[in-house]
PDB file of N, CA and C in Angstrom:
ATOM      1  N   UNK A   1     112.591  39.041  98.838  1.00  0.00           N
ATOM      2  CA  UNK A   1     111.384  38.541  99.465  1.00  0.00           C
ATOM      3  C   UNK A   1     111.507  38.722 100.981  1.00  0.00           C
ATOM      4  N   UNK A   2     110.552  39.329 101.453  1.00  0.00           N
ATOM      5  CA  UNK A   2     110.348  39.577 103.053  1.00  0.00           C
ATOM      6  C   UNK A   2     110.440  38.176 103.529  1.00  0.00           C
ATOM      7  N   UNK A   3     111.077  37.869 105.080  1.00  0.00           N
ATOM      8  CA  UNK A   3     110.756  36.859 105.666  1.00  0.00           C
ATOM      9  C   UNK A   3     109.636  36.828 106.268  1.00  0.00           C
ATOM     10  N   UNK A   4     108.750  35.866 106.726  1.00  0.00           N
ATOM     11  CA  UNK A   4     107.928  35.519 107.380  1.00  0.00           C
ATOM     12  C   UNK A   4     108.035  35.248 108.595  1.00  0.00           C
ATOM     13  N   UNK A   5     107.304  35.417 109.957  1.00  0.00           N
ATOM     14  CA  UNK A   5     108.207  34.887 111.680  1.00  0.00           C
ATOM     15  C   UNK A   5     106.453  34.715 111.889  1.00  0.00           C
ATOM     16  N   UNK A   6     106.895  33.509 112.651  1.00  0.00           N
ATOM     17  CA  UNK A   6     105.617  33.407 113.412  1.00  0.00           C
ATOM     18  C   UNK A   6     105.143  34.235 114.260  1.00  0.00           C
ATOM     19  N   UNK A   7     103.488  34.077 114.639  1.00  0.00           N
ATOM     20  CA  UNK A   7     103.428  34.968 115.755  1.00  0.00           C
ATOM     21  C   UNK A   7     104.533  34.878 117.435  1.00  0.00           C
ATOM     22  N   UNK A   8     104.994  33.365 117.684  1.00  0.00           N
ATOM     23  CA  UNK A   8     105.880  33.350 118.774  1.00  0.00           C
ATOM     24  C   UNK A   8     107.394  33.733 118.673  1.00  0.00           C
ATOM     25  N   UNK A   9     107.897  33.584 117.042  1.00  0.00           N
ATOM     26  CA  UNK A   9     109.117  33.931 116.792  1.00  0.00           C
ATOM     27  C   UNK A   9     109.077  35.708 116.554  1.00  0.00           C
ATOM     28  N   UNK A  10     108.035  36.343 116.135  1.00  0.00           N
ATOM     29  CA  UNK A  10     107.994  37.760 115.994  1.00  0.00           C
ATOM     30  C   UNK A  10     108.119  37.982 117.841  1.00  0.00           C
ATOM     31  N   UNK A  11     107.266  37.384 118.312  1.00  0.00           N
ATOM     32  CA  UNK A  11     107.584  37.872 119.701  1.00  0.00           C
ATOM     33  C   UNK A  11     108.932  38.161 120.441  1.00  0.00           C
ATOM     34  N   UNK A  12     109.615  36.649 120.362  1.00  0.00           N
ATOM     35  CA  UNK A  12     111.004  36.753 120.647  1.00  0.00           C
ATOM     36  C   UNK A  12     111.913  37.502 119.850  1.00  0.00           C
ATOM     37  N   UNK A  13     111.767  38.149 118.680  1.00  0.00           N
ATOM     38  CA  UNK A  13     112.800  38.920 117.910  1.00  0.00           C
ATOM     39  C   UNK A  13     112.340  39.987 118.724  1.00  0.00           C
ATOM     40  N   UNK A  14     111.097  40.437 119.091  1.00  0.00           N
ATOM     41  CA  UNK A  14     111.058  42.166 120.247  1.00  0.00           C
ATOM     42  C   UNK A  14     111.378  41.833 121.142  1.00  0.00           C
ATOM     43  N   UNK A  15     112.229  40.764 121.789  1.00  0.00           N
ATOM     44  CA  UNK A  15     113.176  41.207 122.937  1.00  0.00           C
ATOM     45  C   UNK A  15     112.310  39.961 124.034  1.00  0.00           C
ATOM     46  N   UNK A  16     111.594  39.284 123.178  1.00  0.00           N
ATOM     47  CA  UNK A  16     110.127  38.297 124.381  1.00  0.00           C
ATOM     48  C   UNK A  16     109.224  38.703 125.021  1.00  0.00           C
ATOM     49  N   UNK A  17     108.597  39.943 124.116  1.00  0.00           N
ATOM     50  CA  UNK A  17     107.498  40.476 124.302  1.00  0.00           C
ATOM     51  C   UNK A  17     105.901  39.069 124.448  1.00  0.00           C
ATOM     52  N   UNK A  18     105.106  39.289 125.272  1.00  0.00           N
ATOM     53  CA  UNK A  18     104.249  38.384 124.712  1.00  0.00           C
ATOM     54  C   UNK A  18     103.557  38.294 123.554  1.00  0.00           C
ATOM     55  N   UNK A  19     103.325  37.290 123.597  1.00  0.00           N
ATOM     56  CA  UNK A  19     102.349  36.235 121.985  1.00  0.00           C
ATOM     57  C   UNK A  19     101.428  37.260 121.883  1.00  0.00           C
ATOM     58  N   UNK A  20     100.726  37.947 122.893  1.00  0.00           N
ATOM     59  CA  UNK A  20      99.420  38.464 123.188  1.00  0.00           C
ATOM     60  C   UNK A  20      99.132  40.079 122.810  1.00  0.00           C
ATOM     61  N   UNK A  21     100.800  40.329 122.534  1.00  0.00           N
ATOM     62  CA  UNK A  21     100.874  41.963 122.561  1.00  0.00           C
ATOM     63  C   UNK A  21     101.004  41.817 120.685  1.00  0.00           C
ATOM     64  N   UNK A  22     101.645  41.002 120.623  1.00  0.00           N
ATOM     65  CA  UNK A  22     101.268  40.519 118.966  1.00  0.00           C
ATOM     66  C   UNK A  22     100.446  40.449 118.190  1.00  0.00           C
ATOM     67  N   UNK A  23      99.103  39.610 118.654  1.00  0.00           N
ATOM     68  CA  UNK A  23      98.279  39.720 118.325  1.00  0.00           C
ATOM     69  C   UNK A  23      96.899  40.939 118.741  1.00  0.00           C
ATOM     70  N   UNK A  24      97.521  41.876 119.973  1.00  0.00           N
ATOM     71  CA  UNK A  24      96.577  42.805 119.965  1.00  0.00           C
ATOM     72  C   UNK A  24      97.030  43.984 119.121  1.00  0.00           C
ATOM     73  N   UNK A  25      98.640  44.145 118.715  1.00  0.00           N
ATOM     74  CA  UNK A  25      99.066  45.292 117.132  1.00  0.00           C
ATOM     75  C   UNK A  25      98.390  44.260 116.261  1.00  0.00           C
ATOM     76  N   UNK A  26      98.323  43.556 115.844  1.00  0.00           N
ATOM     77  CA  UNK A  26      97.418  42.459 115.071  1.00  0.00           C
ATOM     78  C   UNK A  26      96.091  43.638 114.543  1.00  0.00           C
ATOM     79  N   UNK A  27      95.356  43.614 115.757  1.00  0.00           N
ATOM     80  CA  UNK A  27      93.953  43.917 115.665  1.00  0.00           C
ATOM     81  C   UNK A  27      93.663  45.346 115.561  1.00  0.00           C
ATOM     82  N   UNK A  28      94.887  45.826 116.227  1.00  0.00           N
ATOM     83  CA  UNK A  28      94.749  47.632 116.305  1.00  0.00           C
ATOM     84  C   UNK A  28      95.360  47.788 114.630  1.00  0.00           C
ATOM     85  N   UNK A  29      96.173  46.679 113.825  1.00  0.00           N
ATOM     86  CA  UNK A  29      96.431  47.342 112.424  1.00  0.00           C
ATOM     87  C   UNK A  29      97.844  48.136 112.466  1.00  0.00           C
ATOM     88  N   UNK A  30      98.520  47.464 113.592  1.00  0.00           N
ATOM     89  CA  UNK A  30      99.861  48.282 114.061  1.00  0.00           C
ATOM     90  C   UNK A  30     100.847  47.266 113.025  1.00  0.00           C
ATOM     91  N   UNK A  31      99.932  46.084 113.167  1.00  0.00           N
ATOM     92  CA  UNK A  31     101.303  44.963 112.230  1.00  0.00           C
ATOM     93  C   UNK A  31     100.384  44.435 111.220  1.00  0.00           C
ATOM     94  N   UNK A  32     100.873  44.086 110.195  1.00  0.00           N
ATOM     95  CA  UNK A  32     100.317  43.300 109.029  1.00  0.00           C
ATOM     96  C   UNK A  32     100.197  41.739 108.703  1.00  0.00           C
ATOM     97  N   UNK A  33      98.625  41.623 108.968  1.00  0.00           N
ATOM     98  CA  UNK A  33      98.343  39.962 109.127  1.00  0.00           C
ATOM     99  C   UNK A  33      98.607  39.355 107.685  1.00  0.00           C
ATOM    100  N   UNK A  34      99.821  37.913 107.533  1.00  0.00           N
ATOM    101  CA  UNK A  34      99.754  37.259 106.440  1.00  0.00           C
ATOM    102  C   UNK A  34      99.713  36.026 106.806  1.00  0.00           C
ATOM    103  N   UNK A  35      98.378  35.110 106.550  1.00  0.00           N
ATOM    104  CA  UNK A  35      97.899  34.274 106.547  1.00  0.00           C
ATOM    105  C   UNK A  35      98.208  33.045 105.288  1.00  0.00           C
ATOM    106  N   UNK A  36      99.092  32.162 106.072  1.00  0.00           N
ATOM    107  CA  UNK A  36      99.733  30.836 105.559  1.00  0.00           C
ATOM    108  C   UNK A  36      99.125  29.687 105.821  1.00  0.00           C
ATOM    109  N   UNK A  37      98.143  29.459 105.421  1.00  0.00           N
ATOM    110  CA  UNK A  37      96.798  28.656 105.466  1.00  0.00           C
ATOM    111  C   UNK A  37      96.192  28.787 106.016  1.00  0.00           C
ATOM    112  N   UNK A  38      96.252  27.769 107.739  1.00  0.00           N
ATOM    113  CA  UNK A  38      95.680  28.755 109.260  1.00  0.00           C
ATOM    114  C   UNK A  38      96.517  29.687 110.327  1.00  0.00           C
ATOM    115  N   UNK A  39      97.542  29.791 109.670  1.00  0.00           N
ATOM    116  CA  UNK A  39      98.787  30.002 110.645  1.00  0.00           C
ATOM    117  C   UNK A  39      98.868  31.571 109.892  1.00  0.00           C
ATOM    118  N   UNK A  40      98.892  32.844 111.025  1.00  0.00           N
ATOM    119  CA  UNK A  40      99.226  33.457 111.220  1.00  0.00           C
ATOM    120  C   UNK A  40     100.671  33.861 111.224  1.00  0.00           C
ATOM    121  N   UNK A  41     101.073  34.678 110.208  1.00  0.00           N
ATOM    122  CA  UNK A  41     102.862  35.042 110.238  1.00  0.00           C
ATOM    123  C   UNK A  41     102.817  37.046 110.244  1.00  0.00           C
ATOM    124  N   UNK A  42     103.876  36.979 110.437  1.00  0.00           N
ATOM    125  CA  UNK A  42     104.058  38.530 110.448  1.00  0.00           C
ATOM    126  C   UNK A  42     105.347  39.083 109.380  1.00  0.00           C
ATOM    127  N   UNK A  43     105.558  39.859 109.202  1.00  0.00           N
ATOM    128  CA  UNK A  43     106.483  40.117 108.352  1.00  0.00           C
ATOM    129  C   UNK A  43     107.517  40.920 108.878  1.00  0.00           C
ATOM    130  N   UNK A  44     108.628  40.946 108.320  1.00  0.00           N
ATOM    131  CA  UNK A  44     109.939  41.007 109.440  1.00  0.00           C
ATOM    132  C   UNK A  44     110.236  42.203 108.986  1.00  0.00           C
ATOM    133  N   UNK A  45     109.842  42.522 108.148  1.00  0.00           N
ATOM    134  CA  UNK A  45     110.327  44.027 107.822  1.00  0.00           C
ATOM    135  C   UNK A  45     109.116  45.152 108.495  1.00  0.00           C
ATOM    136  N   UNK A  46     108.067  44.560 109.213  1.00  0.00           N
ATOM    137  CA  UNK A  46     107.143  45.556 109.891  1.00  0.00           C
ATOM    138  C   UNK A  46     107.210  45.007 111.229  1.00  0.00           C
ATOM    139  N   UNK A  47     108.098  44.424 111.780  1.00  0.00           N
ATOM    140  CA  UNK A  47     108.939  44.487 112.940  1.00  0.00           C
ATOM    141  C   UNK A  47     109.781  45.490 113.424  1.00  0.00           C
ATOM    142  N   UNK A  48     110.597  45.449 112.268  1.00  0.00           N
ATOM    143  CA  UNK A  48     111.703  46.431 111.923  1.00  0.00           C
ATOM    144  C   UNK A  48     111.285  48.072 112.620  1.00  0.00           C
ATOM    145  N   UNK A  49     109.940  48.282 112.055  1.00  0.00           N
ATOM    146  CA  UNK A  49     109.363  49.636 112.650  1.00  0.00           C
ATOM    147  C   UNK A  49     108.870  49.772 113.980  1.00  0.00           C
ATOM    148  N   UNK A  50     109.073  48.526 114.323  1.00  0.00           N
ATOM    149  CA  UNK A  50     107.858  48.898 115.903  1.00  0.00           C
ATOM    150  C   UNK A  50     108.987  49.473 117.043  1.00  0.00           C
ATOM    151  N   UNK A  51     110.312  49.480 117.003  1.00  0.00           N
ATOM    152  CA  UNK A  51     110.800  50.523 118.055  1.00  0.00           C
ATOM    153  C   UNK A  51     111.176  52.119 117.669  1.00  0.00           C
ATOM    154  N   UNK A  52     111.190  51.930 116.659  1.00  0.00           N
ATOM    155  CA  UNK A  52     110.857  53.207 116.143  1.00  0.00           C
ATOM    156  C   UNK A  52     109.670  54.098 116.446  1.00  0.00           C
ATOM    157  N   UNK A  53     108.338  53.207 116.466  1.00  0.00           N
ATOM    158  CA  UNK A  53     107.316  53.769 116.633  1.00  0.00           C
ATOM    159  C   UNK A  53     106.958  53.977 118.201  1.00  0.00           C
ATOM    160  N   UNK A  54     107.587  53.122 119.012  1.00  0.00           N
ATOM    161  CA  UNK A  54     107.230  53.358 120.074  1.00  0.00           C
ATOM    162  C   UNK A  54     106.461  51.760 120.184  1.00  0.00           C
ATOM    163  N   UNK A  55     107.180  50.782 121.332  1.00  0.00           N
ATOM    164  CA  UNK A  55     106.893  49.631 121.258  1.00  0.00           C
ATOM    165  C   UNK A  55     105.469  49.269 122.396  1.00  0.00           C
ATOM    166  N   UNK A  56     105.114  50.384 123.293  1.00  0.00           N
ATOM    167  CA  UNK A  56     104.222  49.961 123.689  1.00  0.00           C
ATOM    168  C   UNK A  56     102.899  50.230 122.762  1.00  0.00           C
ATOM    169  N   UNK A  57     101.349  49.179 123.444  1.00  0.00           N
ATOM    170  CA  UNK A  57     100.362  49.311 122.970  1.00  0.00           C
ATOM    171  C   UNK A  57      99.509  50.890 123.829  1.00  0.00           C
ATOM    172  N   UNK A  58      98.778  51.352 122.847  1.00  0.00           N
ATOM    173  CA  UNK A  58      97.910  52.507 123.618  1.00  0.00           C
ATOM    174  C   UNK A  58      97.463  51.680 124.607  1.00  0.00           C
ATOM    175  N   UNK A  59      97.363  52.706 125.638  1.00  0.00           N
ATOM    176  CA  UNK A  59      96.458  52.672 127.242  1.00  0.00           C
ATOM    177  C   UNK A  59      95.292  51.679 126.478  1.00  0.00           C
ATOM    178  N   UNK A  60      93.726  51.219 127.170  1.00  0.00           N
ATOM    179  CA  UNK A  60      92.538  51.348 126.903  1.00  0.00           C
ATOM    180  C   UNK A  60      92.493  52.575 126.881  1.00  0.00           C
ATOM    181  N   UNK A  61      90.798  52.651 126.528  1.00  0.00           N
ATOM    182  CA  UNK A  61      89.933  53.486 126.637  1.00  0.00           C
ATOM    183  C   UNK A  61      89.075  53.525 128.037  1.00  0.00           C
ATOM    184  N   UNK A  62      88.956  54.593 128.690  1.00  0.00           N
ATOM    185  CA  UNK A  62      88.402  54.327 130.313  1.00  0.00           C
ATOM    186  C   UNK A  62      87.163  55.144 130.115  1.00  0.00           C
ATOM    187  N   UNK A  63      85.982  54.592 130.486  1.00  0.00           N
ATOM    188  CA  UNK A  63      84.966  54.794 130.140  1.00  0.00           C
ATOM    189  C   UNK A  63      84.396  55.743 131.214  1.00  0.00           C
ATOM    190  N   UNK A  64      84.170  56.433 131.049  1.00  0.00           N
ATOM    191  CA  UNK A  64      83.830  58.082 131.611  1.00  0.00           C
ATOM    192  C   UNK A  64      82.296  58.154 132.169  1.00  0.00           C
ATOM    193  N   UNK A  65      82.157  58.309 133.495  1.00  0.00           N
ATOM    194  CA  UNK A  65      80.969  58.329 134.027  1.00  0.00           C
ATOM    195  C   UNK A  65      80.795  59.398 134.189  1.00  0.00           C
ATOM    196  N   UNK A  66      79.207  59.315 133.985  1.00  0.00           N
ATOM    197  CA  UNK A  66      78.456  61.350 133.979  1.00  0.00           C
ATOM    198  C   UNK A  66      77.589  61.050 135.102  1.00  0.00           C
TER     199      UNK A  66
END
């Protein structure tokens, strides 16, 4: 069985990345949301991949004037 880490304990296992960079792989679909009633957890084995993949988030998008 995978462990579960909170969103602040997933943070501190990447080294004390912020809460915030967590929840924006959250939204981009970089990490996999598992929902423990209202509480948000992450799974420790799709931790495991994020320096592999390259731990920063993409740039934005910069919106291009014509």
């Amino acid at each position: 069985m995978d462990e579960l880490l909170s969103v602040k304990a997933a943070a501190a296992r990447l080294g004390g990345i912020s809460k915030w960079t967590i929840y924006a792989w959250l939204s981009q679909g970089r990490l996999t949301r598992v929902k423990v009633g209202a509480r948000t957890m992450v799974r420790a084995s799709d931790l495991a991949r994020i320096p592999q993949e390259g731990a920063k988030s993409p740039a934005p998008r910069r919106h291009e004037w014509q």
